[in-house]
N, C-alpha and C. Protein backbone atom coordinates (compact mmCIF):
# COMPACT_ATOMS: atom_id res chain seq x y z
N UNK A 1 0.85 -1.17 0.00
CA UNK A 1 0.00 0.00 0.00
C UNK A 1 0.89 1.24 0.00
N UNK A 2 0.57 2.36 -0.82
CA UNK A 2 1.15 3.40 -0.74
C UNK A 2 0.35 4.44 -1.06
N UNK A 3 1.01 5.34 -0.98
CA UNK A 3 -0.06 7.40 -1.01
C UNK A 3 0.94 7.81 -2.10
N UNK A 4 -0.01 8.15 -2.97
CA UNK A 4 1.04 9.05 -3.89
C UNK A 4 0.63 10.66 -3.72
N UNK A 5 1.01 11.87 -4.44
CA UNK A 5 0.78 12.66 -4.55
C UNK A 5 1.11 13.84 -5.76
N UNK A 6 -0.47 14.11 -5.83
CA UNK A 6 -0.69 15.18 -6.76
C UNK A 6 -0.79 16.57 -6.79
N UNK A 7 0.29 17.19 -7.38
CA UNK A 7 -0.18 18.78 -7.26
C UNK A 7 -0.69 19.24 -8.64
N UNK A 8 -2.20 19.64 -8.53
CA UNK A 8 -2.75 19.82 -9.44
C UNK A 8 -3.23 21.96 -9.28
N UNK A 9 -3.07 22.10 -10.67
CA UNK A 9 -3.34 23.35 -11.11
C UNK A 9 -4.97 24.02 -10.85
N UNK A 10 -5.79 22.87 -10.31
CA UNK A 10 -7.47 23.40 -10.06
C UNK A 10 -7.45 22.39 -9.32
N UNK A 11 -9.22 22.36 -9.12
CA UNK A 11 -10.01 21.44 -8.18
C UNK A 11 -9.70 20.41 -9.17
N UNK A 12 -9.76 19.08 -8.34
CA UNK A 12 -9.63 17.65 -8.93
C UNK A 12 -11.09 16.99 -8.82
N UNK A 13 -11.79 17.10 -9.74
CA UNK A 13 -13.02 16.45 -9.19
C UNK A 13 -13.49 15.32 -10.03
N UNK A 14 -12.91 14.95 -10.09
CA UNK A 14 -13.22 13.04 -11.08
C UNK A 14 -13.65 13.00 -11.84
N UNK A 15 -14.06 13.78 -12.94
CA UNK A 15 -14.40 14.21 -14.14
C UNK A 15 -13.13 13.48 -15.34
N UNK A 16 -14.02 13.16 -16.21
CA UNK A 16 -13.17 13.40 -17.42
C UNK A 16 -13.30 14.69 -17.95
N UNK A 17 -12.03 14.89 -18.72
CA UNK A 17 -12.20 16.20 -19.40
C UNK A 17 -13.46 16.75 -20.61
N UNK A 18 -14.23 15.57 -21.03
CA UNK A 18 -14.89 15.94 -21.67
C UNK A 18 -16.15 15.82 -21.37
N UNK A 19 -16.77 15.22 -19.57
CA UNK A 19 -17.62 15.82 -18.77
C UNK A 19 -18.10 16.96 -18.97
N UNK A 20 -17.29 17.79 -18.18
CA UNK A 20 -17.82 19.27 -18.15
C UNK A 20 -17.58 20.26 -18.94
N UNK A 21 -17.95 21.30 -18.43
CA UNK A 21 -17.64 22.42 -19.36
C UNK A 21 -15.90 23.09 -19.43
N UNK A 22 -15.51 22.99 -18.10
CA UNK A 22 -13.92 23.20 -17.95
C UNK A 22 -13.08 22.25 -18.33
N UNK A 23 -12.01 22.28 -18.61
CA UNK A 23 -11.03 21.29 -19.07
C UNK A 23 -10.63 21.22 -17.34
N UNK A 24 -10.21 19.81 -17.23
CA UNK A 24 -9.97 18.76 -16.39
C UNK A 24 -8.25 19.46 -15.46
N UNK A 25 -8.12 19.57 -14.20
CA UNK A 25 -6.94 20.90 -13.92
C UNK A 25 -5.76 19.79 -14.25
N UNK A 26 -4.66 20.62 -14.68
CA UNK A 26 -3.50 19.84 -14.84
C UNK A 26 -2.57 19.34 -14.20
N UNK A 27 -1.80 18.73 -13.88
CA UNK A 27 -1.19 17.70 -13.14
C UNK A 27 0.66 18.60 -13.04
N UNK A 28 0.95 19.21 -11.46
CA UNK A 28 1.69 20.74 -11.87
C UNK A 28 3.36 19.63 -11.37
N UNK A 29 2.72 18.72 -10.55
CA UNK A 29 3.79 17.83 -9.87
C UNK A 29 3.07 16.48 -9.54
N UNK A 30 3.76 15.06 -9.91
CA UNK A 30 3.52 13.87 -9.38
C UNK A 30 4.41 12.95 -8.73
N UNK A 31 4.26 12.83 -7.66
CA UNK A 31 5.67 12.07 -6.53
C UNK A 31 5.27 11.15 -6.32
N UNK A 32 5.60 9.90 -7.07
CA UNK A 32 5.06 8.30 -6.71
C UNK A 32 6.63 7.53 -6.29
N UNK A 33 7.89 8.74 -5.89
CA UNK A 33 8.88 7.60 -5.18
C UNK A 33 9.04 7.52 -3.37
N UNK A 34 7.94 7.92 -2.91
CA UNK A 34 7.51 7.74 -1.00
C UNK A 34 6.31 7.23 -1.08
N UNK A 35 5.83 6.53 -1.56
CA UNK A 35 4.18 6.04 -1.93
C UNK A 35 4.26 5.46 -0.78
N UNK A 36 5.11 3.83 -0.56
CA UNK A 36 4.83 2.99 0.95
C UNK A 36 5.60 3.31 2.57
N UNK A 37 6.19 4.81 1.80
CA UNK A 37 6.65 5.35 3.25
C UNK A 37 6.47 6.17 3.59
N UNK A 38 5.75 7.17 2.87
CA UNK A 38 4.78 8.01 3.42
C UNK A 38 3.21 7.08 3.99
N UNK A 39 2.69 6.49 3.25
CA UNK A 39 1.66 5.75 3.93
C UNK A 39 2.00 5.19 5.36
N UNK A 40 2.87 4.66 5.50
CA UNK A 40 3.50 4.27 6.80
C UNK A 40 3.74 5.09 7.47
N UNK A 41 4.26 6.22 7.32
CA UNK A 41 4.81 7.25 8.03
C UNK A 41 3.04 7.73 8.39
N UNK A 42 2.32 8.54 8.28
CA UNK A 42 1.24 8.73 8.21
C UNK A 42 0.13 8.11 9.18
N UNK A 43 0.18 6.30 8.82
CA UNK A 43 -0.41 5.28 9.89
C UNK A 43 0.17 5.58 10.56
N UNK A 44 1.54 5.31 11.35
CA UNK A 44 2.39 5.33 12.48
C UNK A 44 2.18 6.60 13.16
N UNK A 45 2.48 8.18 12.89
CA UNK A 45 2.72 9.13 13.21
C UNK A 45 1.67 10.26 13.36
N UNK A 46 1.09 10.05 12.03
CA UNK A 46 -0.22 11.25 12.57
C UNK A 46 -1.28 10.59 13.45
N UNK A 47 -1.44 11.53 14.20
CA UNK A 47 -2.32 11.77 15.23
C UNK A 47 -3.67 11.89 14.66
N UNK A 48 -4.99 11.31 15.41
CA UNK A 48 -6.40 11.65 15.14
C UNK A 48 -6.71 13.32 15.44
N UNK A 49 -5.99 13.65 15.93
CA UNK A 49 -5.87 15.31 16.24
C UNK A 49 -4.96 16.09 15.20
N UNK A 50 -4.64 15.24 14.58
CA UNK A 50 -4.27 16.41 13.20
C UNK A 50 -5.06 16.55 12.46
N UNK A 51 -5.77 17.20 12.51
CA UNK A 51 -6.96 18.36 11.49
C UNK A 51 -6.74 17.20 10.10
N UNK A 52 -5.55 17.95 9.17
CA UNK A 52 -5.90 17.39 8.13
C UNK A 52 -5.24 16.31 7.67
N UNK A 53 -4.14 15.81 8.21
CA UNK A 53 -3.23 14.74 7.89
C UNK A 53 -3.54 14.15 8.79
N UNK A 54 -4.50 13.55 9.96
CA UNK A 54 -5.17 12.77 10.22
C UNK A 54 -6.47 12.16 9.74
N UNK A 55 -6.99 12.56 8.55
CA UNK A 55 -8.20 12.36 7.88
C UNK A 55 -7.74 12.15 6.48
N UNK A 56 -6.63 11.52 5.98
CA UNK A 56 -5.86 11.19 4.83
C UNK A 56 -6.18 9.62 4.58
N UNK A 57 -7.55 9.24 3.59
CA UNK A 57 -7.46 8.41 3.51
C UNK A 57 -6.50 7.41 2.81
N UNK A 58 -6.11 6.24 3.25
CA UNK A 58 -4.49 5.49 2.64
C UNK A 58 -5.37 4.79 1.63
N UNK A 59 -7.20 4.51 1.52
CA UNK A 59 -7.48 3.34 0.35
C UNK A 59 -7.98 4.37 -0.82
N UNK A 60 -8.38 5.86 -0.63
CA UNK A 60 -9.07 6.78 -1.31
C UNK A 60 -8.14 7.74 -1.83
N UNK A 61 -9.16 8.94 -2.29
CA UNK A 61 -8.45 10.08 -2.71
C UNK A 61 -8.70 11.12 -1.43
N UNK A 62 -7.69 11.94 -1.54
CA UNK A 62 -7.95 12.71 -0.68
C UNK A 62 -7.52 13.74 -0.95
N UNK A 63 -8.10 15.45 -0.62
CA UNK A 63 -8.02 16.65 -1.61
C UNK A 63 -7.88 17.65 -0.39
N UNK A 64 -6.42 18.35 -0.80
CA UNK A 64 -6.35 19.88 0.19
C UNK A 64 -6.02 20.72 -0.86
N UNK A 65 -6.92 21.73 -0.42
CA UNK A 65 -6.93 22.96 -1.37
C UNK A 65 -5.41 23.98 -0.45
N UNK A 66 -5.55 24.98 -1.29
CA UNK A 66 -4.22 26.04 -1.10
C UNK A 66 -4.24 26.33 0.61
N UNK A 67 -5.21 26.52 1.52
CA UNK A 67 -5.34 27.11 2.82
C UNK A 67 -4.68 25.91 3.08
N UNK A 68 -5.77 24.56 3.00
CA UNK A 68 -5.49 23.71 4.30
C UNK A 68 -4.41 23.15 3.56
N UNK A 69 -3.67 23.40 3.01
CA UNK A 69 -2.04 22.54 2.44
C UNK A 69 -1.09 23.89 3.17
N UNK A 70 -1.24 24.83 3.61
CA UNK A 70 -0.82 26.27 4.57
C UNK A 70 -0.68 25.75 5.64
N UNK A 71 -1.71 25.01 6.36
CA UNK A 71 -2.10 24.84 7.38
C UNK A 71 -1.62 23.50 8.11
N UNK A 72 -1.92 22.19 6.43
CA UNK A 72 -1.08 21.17 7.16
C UNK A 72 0.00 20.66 7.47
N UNK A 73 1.03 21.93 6.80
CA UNK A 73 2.25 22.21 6.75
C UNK A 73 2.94 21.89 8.39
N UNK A 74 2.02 23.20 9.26
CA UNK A 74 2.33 22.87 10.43
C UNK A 74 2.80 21.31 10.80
N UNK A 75 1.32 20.65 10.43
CA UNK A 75 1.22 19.27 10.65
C UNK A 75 2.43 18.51 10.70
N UNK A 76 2.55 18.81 9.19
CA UNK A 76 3.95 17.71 8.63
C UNK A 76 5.15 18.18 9.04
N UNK A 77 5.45 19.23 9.48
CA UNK A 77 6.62 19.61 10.63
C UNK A 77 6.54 18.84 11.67
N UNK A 78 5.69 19.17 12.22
CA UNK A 78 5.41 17.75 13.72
C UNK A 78 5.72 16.39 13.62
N UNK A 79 4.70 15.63 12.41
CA UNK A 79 5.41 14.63 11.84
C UNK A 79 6.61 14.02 11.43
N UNK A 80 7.40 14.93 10.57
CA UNK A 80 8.31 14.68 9.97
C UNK A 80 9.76 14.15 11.83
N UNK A 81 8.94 15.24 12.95
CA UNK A 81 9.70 14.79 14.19
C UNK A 81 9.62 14.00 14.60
N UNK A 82 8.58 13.27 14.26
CA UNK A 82 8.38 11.68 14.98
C UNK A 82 8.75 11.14 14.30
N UNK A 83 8.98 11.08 12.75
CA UNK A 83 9.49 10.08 11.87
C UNK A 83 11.11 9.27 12.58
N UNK A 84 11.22 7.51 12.26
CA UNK A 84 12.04 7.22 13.18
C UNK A 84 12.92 6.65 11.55
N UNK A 85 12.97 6.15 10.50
CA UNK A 85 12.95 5.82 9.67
C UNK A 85 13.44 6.97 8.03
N UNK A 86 14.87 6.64 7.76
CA UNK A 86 15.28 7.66 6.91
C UNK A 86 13.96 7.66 5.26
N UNK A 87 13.05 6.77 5.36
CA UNK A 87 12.54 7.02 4.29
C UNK A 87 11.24 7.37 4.70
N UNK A 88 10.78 7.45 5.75
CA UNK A 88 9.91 8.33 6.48
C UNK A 88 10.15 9.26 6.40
N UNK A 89 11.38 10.10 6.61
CA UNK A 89 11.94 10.93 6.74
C UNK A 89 11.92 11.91 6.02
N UNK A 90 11.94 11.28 4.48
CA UNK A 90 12.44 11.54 2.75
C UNK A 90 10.57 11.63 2.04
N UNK A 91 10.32 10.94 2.91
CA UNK A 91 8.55 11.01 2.51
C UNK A 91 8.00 12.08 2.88
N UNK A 92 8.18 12.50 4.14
CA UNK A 92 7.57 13.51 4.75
C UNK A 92 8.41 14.62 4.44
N UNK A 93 9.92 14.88 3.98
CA UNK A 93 10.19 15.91 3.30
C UNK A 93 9.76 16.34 1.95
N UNK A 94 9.16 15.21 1.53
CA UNK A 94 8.81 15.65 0.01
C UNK A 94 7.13 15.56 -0.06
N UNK A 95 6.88 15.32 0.96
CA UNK A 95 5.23 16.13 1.06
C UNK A 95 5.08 17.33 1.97
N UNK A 96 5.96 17.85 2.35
CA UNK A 96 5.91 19.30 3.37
C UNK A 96 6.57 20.03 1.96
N UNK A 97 7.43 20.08 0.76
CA UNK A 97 7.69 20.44 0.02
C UNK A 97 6.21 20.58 -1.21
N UNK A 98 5.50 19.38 -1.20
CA UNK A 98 4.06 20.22 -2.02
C UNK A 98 3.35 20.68 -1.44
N UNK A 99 3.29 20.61 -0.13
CA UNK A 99 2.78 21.67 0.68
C UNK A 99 2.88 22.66 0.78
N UNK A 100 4.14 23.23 0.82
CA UNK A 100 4.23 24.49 0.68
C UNK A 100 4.06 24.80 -1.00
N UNK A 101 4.24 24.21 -1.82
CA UNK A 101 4.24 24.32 -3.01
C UNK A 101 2.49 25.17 -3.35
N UNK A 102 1.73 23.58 -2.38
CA UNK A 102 0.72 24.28 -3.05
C UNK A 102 -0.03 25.48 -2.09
N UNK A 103 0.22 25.97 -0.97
CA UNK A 103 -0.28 26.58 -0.56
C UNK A 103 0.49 28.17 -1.24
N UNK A 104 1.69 28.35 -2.01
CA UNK A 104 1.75 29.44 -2.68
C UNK A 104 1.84 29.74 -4.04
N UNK A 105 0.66 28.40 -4.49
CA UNK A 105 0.25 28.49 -5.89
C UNK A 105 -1.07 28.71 -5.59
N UNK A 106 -1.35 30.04 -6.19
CA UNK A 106 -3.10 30.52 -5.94
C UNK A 106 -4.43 29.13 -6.90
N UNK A 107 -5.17 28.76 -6.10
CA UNK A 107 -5.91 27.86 -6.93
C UNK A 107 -5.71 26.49 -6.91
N UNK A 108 -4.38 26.40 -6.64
CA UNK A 108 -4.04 24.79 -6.40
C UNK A 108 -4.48 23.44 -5.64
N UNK A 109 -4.45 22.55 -5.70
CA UNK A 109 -4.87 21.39 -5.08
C UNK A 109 -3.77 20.54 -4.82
N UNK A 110 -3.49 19.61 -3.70
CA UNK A 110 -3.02 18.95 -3.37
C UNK A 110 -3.80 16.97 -3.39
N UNK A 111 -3.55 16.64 -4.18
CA UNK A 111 -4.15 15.01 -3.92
C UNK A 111 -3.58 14.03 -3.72
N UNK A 112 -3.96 13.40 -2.32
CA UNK A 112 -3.34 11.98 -1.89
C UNK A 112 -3.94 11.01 -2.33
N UNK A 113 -3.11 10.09 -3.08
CA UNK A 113 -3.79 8.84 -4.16
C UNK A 113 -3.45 7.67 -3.36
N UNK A 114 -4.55 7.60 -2.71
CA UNK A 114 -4.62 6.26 -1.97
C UNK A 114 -4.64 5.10 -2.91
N UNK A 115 -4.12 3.81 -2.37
CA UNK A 115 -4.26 2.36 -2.70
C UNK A 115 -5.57 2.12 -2.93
């Protein structure tokens, strides 16, 4: 099992592109090399009291817009301190990195691609 992650240019909303009336947002960054150690890191470390990286589902999708990727930044600072494991470590540095990514790209989305 692993979490990948998407930094996408709009809302991600499961559409094909030729659904709706908008074209489908584009894909700005994709990090599929911490997939089973960020998932691990994540089970192990976040807390049910982390707002938003405690509500990260590992079998689903899961979507933070520009604020709460601001916000769960905090989070993954905390995390990244409990991490005991250098690829925990490397996981949670390279999701506090689209984090900040996407919280200072206006419009952006963040998506965790669950198993």
């Amino acid at each position: 099992m692993g979490i990948e992650l998407a930094l996408h240019d709009g809302r991600p909303d499961g559409r094909r592109p030729n659904e709706g009336r908008r074209p489908a947002p584009a894909v700005l960054h994709l990090s599929t090399d911490h997939g089973p150690a960020l998932a691990e890191a994540l089970a192990e470390h976040a807390r049910p009291t982390d707002h938003r990286l405690g509500r990260i589902d590992p079998y689903g999708d899961t979507h933070l817009n520009e604020q709460e990727a601001a916000a769960a930044f905090e989070e993954a600072t905390a995390l990244l301190a409990r991490c005991r494991t250098d690829r925990q470590r490397a996981a949670v540095r390279d999701l506090r990195n689209l984090l900040a990514n996407c919280a200072a790209t206006p419009g952006s989305w963040l998506t965790f691609l669950g198993d």
